[in-house]
C-alpha atoms as a PDB file:
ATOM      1  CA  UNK A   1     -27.184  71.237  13.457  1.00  0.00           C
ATOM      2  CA  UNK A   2     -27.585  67.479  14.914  1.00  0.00           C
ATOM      3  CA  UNK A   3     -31.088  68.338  16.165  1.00  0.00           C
ATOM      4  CA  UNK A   4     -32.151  70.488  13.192  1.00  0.00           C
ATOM      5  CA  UNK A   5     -31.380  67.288  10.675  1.00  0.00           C
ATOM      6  CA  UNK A   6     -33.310  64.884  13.248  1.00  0.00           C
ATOM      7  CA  UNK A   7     -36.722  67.132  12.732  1.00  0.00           C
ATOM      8  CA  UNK A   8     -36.101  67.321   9.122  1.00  0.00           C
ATOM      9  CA  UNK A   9     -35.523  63.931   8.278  1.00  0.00           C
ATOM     10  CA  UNK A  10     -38.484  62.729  11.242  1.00  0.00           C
ATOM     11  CA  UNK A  11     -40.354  65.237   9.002  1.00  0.00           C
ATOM     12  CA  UNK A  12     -40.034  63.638   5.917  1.00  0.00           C
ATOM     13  CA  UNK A  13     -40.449  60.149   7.762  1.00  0.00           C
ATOM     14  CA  UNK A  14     -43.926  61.077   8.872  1.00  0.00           C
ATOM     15  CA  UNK A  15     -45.149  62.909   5.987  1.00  0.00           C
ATOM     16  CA  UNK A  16     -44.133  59.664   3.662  1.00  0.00           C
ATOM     17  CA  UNK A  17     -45.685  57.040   5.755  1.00  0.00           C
ATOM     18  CA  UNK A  18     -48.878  59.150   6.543  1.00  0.00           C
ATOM     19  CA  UNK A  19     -49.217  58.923   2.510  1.00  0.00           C
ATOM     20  CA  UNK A  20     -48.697  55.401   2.571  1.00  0.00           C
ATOM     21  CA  UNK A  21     -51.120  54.555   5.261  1.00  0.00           C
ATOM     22  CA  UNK A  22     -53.600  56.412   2.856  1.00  0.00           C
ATOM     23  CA  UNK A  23     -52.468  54.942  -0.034  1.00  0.00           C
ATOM     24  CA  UNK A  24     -52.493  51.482   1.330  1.00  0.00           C
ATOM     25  CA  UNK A  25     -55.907  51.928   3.192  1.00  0.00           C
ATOM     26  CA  UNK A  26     -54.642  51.370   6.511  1.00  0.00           C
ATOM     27  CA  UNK A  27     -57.318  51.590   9.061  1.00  0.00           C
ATOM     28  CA  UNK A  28     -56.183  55.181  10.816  1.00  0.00           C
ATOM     29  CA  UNK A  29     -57.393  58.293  11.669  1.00  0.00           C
ATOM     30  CA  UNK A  30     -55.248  59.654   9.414  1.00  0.00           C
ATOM     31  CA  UNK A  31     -56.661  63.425   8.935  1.00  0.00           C
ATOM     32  CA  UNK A  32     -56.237  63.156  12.817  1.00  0.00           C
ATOM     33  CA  UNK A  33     -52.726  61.953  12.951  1.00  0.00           C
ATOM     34  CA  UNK A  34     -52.278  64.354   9.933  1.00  0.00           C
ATOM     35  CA  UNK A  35     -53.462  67.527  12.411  1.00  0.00           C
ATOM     36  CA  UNK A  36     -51.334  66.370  14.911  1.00  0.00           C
ATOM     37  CA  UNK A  37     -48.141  66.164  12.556  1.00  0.00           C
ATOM     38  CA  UNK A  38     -49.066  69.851  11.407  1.00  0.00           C
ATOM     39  CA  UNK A  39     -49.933  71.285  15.607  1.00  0.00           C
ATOM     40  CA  UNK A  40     -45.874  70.082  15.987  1.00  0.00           C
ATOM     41  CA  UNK A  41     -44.561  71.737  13.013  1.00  0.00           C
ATOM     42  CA  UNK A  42     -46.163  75.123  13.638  1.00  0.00           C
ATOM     43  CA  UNK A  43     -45.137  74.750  17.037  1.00  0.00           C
ATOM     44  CA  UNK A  44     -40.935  75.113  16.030  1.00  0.00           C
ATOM     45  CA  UNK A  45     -40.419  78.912  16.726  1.00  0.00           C
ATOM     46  CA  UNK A  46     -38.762  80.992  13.695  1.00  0.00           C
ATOM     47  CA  UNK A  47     -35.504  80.975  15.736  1.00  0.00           C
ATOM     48  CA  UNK A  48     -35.128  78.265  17.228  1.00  0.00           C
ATOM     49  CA  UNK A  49     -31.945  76.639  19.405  1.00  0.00           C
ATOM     50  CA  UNK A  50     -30.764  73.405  20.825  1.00  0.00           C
ATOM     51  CA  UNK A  51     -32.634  73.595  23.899  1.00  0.00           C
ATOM     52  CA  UNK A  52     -36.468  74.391  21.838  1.00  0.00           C
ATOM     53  CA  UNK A  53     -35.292  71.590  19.285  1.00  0.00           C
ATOM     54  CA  UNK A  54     -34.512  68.579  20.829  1.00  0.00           C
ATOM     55  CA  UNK A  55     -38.681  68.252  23.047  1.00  0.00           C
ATOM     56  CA  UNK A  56     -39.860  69.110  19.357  1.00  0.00           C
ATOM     57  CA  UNK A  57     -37.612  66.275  17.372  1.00  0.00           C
ATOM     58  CA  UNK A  58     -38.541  63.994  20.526  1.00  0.00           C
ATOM     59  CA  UNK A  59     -42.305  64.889  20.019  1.00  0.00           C
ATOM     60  CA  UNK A  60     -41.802  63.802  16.180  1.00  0.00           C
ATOM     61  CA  UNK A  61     -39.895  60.655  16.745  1.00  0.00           C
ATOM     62  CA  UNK A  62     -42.995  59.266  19.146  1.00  0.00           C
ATOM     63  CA  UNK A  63     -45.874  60.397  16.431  1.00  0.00           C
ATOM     64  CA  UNK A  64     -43.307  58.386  14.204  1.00  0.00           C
ATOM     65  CA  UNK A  65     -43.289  55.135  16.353  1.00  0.00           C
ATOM     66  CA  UNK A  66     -46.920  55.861  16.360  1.00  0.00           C
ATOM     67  CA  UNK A  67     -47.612  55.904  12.698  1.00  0.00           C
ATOM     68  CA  UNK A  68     -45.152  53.472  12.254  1.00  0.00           C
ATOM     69  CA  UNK A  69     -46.980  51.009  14.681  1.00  0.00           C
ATOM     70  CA  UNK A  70     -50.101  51.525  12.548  1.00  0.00           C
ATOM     71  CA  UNK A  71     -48.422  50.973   9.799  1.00  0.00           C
ATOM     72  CA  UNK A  72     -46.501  47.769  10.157  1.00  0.00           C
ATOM     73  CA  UNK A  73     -50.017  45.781  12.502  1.00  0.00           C
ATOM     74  CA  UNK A  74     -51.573  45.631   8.780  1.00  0.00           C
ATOM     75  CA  UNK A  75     -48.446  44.338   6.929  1.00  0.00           C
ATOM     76  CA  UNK A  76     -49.453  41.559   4.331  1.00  0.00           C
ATOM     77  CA  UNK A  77     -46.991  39.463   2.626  1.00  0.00           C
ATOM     78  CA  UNK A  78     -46.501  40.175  -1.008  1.00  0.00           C
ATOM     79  CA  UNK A  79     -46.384  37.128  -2.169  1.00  0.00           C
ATOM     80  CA  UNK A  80     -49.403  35.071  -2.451  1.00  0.00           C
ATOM     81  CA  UNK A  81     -47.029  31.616  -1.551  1.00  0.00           C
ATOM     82  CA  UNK A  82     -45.366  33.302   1.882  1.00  0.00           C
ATOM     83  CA  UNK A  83     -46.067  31.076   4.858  1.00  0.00           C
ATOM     84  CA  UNK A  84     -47.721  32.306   8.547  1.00  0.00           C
ATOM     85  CA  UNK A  85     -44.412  32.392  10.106  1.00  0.00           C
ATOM     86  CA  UNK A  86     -42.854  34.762   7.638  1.00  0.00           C
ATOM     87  CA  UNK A  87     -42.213  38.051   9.940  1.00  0.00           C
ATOM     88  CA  UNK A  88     -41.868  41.157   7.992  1.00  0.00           C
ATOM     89  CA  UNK A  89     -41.227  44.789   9.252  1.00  0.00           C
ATOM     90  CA  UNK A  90     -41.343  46.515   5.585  1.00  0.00           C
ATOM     91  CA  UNK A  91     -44.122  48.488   4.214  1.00  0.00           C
ATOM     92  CA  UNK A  92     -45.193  47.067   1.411  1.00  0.00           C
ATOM     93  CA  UNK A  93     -48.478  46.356  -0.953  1.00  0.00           C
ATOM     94  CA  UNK A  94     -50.760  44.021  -0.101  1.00  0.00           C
ATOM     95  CA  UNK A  95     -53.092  42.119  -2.491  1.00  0.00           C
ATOM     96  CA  UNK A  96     -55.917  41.750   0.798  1.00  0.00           C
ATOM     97  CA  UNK A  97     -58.373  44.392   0.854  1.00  0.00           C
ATOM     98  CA  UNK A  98     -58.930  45.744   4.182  1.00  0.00           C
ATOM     99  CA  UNK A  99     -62.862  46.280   5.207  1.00  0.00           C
ATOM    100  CA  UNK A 100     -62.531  49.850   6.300  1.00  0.00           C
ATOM    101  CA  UNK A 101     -65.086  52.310   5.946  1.00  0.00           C
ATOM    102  CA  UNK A 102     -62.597  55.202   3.938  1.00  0.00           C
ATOM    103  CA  UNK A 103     -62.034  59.073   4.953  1.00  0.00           C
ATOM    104  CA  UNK A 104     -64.145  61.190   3.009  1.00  0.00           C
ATOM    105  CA  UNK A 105     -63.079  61.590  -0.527  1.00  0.00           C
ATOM    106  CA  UNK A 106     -60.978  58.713  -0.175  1.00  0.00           C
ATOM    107  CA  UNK A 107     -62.315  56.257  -3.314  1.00  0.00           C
ATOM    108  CA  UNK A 108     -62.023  59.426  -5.358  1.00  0.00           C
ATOM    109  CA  UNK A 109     -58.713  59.999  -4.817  1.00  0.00           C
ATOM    110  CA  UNK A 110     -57.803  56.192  -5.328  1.00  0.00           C
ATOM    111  CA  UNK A 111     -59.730  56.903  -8.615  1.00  0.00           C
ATOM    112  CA  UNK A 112     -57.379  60.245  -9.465  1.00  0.00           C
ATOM    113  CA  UNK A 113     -54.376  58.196  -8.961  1.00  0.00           C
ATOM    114  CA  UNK A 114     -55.256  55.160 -10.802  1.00  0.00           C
ATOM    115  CA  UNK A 115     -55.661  57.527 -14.150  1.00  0.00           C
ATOM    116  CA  UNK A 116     -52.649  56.881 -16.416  1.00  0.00           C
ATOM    117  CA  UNK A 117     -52.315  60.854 -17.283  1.00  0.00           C
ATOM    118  CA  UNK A 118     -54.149  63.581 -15.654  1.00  0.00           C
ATOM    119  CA  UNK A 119     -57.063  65.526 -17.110  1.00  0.00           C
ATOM    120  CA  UNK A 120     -56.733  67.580 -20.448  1.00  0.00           C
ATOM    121  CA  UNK A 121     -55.480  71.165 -19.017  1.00  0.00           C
ATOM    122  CA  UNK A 122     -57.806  74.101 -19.728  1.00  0.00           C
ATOM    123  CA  UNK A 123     -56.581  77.461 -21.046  1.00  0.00           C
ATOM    124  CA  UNK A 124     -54.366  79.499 -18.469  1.00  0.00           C
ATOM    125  CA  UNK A 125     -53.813  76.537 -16.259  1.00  0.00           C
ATOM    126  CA  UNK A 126     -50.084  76.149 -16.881  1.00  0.00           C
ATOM    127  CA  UNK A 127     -49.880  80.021 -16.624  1.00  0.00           C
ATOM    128  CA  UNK A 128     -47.392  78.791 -13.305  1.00  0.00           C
ATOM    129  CA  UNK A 129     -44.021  76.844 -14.409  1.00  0.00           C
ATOM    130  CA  UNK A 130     -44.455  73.366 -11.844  1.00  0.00           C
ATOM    131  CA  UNK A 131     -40.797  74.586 -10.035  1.00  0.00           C
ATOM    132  CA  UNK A 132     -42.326  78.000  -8.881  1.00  0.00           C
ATOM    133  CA  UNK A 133     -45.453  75.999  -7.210  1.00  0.00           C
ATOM    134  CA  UNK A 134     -43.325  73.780  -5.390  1.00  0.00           C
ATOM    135  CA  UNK A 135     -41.398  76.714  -4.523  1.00  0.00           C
ATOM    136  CA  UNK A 136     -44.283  78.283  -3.261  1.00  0.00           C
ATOM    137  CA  UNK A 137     -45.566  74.859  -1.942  1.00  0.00           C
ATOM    138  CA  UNK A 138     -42.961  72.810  -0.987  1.00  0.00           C
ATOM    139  CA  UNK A 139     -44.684  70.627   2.119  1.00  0.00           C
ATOM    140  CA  UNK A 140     -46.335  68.615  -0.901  1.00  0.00           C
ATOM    141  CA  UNK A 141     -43.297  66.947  -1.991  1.00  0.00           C
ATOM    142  CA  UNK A 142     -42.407  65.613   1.491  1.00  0.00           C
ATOM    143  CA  UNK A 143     -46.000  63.466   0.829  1.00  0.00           C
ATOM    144  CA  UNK A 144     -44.543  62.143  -2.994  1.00  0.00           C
ATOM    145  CA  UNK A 145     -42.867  58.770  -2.352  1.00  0.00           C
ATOM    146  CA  UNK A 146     -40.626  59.722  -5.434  1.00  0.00           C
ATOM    147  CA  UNK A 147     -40.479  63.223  -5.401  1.00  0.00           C
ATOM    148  CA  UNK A 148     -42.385  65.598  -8.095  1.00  0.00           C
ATOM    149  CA  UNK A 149     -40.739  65.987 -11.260  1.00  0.00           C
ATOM    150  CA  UNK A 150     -44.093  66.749 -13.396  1.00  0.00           C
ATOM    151  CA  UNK A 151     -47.361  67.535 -13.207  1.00  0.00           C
ATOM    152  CA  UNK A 152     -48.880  64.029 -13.442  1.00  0.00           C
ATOM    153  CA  UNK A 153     -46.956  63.491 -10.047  1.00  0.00           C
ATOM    154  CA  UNK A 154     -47.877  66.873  -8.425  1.00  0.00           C
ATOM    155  CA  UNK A 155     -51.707  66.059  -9.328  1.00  0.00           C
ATOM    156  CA  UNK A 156     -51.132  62.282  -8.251  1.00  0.00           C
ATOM    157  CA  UNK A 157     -49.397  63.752  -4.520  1.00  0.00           C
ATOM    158  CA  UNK A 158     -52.475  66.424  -4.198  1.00  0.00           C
ATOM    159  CA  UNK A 159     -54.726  63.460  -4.226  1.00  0.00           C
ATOM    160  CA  UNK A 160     -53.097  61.536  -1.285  1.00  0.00           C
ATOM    161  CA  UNK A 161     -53.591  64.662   0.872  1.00  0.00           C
ATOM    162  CA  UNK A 162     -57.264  65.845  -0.363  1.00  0.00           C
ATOM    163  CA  UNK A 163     -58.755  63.311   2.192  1.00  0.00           C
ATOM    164  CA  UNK A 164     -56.022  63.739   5.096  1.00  0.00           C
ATOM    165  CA  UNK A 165     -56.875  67.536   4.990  1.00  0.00           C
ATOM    166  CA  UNK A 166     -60.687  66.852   5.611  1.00  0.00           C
ATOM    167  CA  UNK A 167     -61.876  67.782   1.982  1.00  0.00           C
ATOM    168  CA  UNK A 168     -64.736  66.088   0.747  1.00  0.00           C
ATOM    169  CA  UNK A 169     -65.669  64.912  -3.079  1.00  0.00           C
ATOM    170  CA  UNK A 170     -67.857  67.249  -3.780  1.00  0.00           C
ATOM    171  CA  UNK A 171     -66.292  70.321  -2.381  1.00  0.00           C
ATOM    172  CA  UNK A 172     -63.004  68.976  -4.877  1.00  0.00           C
ATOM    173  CA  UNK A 173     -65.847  68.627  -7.767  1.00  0.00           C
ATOM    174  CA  UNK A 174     -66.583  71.815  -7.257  1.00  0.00           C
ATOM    175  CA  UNK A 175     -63.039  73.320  -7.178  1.00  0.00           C
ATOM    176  CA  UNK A 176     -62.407  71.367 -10.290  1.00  0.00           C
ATOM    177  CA  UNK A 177     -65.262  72.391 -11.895  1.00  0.00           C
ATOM    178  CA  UNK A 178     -64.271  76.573 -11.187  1.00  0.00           C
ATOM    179  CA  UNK A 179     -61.145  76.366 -11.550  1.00  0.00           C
ATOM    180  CA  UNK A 180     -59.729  73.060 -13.672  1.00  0.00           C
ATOM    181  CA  UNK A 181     -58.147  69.818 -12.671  1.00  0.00           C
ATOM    182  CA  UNK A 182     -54.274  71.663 -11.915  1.00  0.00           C
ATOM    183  CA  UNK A 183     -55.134  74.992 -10.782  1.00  0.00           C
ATOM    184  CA  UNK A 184     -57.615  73.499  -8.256  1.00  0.00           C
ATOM    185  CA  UNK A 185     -54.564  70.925  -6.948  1.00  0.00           C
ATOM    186  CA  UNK A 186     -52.613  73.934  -6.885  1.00  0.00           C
ATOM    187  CA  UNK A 187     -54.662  75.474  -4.208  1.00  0.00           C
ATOM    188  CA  UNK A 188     -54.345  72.000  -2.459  1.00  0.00           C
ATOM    189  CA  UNK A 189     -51.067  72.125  -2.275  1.00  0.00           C
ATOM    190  CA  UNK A 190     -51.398  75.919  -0.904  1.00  0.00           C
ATOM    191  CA  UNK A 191     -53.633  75.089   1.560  1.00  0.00           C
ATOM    192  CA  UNK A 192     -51.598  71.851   2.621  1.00  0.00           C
ATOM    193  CA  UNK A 193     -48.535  74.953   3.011  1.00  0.00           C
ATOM    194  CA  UNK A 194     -50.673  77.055   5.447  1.00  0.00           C
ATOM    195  CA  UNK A 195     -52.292  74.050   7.236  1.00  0.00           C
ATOM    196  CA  UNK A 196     -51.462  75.111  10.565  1.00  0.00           C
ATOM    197  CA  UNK A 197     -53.173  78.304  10.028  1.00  0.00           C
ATOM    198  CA  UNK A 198     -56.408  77.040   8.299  1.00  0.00           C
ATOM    199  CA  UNK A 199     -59.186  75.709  10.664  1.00  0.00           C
ATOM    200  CA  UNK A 200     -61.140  73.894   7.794  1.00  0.00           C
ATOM    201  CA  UNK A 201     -59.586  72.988   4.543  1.00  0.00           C
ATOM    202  CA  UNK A 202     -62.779  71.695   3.184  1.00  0.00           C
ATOM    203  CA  UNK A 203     -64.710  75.105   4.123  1.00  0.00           C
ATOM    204  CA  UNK A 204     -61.341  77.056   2.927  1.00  0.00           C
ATOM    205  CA  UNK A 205     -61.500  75.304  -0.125  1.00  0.00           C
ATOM    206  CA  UNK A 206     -64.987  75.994  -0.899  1.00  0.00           C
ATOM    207  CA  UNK A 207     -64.920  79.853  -0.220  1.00  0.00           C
ATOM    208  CA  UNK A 208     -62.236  79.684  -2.824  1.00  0.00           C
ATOM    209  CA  UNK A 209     -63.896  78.380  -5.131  1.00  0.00           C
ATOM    210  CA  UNK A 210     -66.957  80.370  -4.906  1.00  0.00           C
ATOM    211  CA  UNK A 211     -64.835  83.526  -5.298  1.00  0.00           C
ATOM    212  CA  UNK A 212     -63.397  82.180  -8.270  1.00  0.00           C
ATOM    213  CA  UNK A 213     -66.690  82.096  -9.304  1.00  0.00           C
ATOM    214  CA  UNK A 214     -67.438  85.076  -9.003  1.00  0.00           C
ATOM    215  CA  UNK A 215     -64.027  86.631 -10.174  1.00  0.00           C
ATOM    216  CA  UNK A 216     -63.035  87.858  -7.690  1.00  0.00           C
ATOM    217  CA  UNK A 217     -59.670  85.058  -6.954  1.00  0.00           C
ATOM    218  CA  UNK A 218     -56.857  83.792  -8.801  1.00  0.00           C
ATOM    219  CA  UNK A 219     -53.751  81.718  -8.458  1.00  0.00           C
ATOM    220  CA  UNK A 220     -50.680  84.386  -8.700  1.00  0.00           C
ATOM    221  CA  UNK A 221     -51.281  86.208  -5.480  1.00  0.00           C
ATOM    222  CA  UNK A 222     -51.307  83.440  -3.579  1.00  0.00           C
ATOM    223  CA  UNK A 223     -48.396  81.780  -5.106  1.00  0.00           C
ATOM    224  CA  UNK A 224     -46.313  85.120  -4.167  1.00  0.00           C
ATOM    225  CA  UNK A 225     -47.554  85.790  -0.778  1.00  0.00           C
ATOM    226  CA  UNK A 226     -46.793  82.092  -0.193  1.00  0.00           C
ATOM    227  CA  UNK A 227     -42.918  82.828  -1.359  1.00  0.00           C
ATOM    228  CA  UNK A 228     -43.020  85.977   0.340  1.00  0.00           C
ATOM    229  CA  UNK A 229     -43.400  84.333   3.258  1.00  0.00           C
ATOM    230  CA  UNK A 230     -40.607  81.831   3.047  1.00  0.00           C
ATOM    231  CA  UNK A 231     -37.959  84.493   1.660  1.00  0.00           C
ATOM    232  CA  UNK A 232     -39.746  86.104   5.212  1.00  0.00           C
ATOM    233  CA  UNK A 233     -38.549  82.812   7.398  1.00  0.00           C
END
């Protein structure tokens, strides 16, 4: 039970400050460190004991020290007035920008988040209640520094993990454009849930879309084979 609660909460540890290093344009490779996160997870067999647990939570904690590392190398102080010899080991916002050349899709997210209220909702996109996509989805929250209690927050959380799954601006434009602003995070979030199965989010994504297109794809099936398969595990 020890071991099972030391992956869980090494889980949530990694998936957090991966979305922070995005969020604060840390200079990572993040979709990288991202893959390697997922390789671990879908590496924990279905049954699972002490003996398969404890290399696995082990294998966690050092991509943790990793990330973490990373992470607290480009701390700035908060205040403007803090002197050189202030030594800080909190993540925290920094006022410095950071010349880094950002993953693709990365200014768009930034752009996504910084939107007080998300996109007006076209017809049928709230067919799905928000609880029975996180049901169906529930990886994304572990990337929400607050948790997801709306959609403004689900959309916000999609955005932070757009660029760490390899999907580029225009293959999101083009999702958005099918399918709407919600319905196309939706399938975001879905992918994010079957990561360690999909070879190329970007190319996943796009083959989506196109069979939206064509009419030949919607939302509900996926949503239920998705909770299918957890009733399954």
């Amino acid at each position: 039970a020890l071991a099972r609660q030391a992956v869980a909460l090494c889980r949530r540890d990694i998936a957090k400050m991966i979305a922070t290093g995005i969020e604060e344009r840390v200079p990572a490779d993040w979709p990288g460190l991202h893959r390697s996160f997922i390789d671990i997870l879908s590496s924990i067999p279905r049954r699972v004991d002490l003996e398969a647990l404890e290399p696995i939570a082990e294998t966690l904690a050092e991509l943790a020290a990793i990330i973490l590392t990373a992470l607290e190398q480009h701390v700035k102080p908060a205040e403007s007035g803090a002197t050189e010899s202030r030594s800080e080991h909190h993540i925290q916002n920094s006022n410095t920008e950071i010349s880094i050349e950002p993953e693709p899709g990365f200014r768009e997210s930034r752009a996504a988040r910084s939107e007080p209220d998300p996109k007006p909702m076209r017809s049928g996109e709230m067919a799905f209640p928000l609880g029975m996509v996180l049901e169906a989805c529930p990886d994304l929250a572990d990337y929400a520094r607050h948790g997801i209690s709306h959609w403004r927050g689900f959309i916000a959380t999609a955005a932070v993990i757009r660029p760490m799954l390899g999907i580029s601006p225009s293959a999101w434009a083009d999702a958005c454009a099918v399918l709407g602003e919600v319905q196309a995070c939706i399938v975001v979030a879905a992918i994010l849930q079957r990561a360690s199965a999909i070879k190329s989010p970007g190319g996943y994504l796009r083959a989506l879309t196109r069979r939206a297109q064509a009419g030949s794809f919607s939302l509900g099936p996926m949503l239920m084979a998705l909770m299918s398969a957890r009733n399954r595990d």
